[in-house]
N, C-alpha and C. Protein backbone atom coordinates (compact mmCIF):
# COMPACT_ATOMS: atom_id res chain seq x y z
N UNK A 1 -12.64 -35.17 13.74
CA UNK A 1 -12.02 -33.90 14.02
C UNK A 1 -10.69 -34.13 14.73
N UNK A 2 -9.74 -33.26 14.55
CA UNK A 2 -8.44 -33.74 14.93
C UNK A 2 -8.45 -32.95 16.15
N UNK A 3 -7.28 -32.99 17.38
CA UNK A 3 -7.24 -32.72 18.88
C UNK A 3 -7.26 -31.06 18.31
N UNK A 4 -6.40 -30.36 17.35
CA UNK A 4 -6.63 -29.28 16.90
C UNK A 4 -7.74 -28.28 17.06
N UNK A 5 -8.80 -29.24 16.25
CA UNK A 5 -9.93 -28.25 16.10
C UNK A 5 -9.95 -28.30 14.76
N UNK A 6 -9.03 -28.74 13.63
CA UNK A 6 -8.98 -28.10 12.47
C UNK A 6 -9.65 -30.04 11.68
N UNK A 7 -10.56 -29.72 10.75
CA UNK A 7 -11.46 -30.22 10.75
C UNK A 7 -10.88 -30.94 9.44
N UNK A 8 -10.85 -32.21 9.40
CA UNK A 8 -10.00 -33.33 8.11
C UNK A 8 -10.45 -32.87 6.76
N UNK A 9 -10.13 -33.40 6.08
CA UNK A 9 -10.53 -33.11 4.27
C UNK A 9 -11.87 -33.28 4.29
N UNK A 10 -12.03 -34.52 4.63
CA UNK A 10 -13.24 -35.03 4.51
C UNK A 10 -14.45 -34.70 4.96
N UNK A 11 -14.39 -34.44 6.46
CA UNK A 11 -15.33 -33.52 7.36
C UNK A 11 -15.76 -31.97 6.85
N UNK A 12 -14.39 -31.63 6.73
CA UNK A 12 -14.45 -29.98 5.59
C UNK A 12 -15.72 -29.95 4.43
N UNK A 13 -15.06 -31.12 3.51
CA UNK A 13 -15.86 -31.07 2.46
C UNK A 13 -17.19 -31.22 2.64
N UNK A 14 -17.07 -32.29 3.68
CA UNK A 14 -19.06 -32.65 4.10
C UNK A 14 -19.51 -31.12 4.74
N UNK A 15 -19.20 -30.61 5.42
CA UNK A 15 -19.56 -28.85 6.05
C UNK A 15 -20.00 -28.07 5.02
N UNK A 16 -18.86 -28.73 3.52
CA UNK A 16 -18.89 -27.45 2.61
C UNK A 16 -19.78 -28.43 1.10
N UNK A 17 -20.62 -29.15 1.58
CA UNK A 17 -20.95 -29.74 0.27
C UNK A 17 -21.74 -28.82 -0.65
N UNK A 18 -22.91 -28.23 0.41
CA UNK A 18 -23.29 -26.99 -1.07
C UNK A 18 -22.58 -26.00 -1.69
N UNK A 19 -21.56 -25.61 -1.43
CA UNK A 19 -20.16 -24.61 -1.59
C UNK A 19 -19.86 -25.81 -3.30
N UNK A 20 -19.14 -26.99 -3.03
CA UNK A 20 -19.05 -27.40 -3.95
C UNK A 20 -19.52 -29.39 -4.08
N UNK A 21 -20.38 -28.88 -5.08
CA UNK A 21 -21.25 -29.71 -5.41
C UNK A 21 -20.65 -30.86 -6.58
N UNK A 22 -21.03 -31.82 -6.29
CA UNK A 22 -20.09 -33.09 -7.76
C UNK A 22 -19.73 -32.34 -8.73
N UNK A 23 -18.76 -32.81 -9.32
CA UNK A 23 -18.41 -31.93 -10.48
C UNK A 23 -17.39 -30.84 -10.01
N UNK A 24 -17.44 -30.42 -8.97
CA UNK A 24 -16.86 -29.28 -8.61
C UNK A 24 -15.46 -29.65 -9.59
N UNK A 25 -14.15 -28.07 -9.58
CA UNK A 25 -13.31 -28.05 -10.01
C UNK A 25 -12.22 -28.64 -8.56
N UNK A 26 -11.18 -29.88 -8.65
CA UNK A 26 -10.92 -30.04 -7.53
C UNK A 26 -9.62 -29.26 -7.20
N UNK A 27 -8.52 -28.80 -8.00
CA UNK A 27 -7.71 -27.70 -7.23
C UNK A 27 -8.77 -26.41 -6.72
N UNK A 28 -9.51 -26.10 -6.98
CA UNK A 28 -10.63 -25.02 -6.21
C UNK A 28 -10.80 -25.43 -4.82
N UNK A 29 -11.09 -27.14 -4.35
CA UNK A 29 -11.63 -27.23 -3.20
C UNK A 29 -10.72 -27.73 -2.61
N UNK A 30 -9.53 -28.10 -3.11
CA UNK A 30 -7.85 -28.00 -2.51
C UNK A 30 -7.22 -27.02 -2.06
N UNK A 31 -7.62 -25.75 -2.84
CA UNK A 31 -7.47 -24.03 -2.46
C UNK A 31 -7.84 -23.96 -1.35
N UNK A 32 -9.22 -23.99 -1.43
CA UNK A 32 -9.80 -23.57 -0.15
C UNK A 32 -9.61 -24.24 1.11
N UNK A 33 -9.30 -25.89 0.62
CA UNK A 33 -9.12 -26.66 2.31
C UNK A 33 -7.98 -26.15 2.63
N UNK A 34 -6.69 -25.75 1.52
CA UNK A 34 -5.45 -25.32 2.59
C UNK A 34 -5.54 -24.24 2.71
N UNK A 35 -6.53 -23.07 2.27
CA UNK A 35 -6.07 -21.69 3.19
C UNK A 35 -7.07 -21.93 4.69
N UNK A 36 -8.18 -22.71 4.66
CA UNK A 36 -8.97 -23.23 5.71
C UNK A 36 -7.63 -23.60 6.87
N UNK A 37 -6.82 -24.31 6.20
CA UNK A 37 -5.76 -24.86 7.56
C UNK A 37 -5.27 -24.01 7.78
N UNK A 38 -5.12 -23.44 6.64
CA UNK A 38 -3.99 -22.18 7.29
C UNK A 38 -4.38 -21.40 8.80
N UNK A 39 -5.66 -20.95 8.59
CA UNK A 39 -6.26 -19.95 9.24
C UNK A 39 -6.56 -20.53 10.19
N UNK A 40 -6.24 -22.09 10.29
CA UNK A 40 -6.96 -22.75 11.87
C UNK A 40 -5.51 -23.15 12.17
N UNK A 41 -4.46 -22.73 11.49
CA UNK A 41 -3.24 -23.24 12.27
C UNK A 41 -2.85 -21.64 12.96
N UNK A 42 -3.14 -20.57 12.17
CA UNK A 42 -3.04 -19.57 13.04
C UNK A 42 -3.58 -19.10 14.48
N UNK A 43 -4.58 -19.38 14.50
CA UNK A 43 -6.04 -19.56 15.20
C UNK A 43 -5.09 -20.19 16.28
N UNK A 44 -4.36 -21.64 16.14
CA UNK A 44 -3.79 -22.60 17.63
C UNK A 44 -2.57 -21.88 17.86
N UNK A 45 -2.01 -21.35 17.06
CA UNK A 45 -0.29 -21.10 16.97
C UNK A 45 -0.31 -19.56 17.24
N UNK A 46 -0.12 -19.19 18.39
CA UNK A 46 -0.19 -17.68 18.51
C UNK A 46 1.34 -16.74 18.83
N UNK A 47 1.43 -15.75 17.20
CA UNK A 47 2.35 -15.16 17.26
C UNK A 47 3.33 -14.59 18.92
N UNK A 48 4.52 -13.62 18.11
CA UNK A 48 4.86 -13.56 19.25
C UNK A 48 4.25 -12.28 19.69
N UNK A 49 3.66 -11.25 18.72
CA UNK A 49 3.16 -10.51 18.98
C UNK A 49 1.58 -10.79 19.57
N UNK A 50 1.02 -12.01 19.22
CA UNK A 50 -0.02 -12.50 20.17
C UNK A 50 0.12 -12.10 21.66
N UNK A 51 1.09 -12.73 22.30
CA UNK A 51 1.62 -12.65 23.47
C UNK A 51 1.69 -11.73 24.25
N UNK A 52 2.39 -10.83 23.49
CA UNK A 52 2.39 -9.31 23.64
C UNK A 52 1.30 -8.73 24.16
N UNK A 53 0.48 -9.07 23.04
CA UNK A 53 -0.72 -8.00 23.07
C UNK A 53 -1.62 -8.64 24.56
N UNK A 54 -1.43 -9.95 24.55
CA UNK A 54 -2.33 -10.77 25.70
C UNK A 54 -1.59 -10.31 26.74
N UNK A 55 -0.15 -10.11 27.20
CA UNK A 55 0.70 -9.69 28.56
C UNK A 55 0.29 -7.90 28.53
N UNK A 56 -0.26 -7.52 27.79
CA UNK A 56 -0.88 -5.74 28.06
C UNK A 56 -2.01 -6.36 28.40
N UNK A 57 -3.11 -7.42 28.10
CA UNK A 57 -4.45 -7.20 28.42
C UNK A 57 -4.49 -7.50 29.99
N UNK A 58 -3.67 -8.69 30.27
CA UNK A 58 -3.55 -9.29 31.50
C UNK A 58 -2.17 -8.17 32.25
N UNK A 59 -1.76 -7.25 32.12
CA UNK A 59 -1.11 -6.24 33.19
C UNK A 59 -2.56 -5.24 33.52
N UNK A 60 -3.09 -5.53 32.79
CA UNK A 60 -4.43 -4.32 32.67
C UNK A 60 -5.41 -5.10 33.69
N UNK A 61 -5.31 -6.34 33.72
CA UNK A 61 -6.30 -7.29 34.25
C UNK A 61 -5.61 -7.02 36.23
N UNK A 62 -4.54 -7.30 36.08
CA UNK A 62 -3.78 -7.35 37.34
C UNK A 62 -3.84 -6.00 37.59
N UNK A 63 -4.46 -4.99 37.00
CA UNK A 63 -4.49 -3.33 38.12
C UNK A 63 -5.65 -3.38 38.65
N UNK A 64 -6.59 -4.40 38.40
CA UNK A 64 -7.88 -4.60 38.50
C UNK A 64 -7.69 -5.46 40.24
N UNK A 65 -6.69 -6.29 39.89
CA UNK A 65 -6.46 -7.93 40.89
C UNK A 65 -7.38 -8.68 40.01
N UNK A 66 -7.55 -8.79 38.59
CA UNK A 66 -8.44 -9.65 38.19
C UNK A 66 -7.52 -10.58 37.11
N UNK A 67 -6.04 -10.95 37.27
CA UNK A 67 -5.02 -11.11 36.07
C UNK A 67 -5.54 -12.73 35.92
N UNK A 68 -5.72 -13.44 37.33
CA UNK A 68 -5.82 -15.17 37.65
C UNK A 68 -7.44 -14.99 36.79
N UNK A 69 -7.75 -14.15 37.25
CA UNK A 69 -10.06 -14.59 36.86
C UNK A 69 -10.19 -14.90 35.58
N UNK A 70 -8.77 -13.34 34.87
CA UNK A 70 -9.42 -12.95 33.74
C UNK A 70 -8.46 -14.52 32.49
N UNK A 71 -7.38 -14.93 33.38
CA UNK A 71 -6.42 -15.94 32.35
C UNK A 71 -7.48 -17.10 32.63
N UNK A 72 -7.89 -17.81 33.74
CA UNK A 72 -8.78 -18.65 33.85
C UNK A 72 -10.20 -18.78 32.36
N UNK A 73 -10.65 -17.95 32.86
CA UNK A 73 -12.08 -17.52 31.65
C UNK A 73 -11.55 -17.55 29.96
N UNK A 74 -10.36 -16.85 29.80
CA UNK A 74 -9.87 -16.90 28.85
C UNK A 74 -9.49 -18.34 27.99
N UNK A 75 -9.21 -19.53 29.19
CA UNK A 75 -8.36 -20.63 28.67
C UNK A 75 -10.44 -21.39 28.84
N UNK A 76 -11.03 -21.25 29.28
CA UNK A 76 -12.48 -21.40 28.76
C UNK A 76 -12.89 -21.39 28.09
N UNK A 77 -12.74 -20.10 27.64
CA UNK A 77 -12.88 -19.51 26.15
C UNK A 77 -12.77 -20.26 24.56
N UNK A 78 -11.35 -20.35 25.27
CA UNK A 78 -10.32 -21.28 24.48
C UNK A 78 -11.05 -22.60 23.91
N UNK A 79 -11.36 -23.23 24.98
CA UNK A 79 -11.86 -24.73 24.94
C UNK A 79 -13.22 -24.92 23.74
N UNK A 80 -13.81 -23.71 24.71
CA UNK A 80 -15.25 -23.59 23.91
C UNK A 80 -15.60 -23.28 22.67
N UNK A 81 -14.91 -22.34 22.68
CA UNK A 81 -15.25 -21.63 21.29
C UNK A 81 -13.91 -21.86 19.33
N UNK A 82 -14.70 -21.28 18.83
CA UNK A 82 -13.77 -21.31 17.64
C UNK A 82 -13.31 -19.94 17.44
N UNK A 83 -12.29 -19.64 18.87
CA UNK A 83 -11.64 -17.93 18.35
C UNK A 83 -10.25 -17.93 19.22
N UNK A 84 -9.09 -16.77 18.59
CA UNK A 84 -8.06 -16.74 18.30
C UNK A 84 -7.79 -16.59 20.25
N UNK A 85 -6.38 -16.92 19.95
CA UNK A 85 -5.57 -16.80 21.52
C UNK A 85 -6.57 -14.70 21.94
N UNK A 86 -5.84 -13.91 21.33
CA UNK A 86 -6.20 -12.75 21.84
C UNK A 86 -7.22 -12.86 21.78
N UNK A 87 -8.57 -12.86 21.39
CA UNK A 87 -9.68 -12.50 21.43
C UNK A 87 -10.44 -13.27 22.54
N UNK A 88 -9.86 -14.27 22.68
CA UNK A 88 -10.31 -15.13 24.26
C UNK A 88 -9.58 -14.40 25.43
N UNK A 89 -8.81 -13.45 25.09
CA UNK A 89 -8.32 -12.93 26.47
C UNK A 89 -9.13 -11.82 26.51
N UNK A 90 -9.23 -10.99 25.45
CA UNK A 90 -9.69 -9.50 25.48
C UNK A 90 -11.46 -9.96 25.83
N UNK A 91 -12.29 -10.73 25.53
CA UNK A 91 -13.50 -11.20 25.98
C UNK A 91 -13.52 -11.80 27.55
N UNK A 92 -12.44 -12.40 28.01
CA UNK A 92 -12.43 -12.76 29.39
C UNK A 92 -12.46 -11.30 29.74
N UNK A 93 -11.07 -10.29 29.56
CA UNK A 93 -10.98 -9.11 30.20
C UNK A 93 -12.34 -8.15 30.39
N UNK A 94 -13.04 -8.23 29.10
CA UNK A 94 -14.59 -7.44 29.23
C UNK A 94 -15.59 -8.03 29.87
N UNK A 95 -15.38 -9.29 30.11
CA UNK A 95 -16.28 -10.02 30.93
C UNK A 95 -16.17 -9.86 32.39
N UNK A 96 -14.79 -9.71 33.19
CA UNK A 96 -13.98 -9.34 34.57
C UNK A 96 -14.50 -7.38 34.54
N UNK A 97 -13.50 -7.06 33.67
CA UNK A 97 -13.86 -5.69 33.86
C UNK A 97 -14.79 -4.83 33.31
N UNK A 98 -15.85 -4.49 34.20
CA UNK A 98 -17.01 -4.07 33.34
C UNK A 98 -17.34 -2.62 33.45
């Protein structure tokens, strides 16, 4: 697995062997590994409207005094799981503000 998260040809294909089985058609499982990157390069690479939307969750967090709890938990989030910049903030924020 690369420092990414985004998972080699090879590893992919072993995840996805019943998906496609010997024989498979191989631009089909070339398709799919690069829209796979795609979506895990989006996933690390967060727009600028990402940002955005995360500096409203965390001004929302700071009316609370919870802006440090809720960015902390968030970059947790991050580590742990397989989900996008915003959705690790907006899950820290529901987790702080309840």
């Amino acid at each position: 697995m690369k420092k990414n998260n985004t998972l080699s040809a090879i590893d992919w294909l072993a995840e996805n062997k019943e998906k496609y089985p010997n024989g498979s058609v191989v631009s089909e499982i070339m398709d799919d590994y690069a829209q796979y990157c795609l979506e895990k390069t989006h996933e690390i690479s967060p727009t600028q409207q990402d940002y955005e939307h995360v500096d409203l969750i965390l001004t929302e967090a700071a009316a609370y005094g919870l802006r440090q709890e809720v960015e902390e938990s968030a970059k947790k989030i991050l580590k742990a799981a397989h989900i996008n910049f915003v959705e690790a903030h907006h899950l820290a924020f529901e987790e702080w503000i309840k």
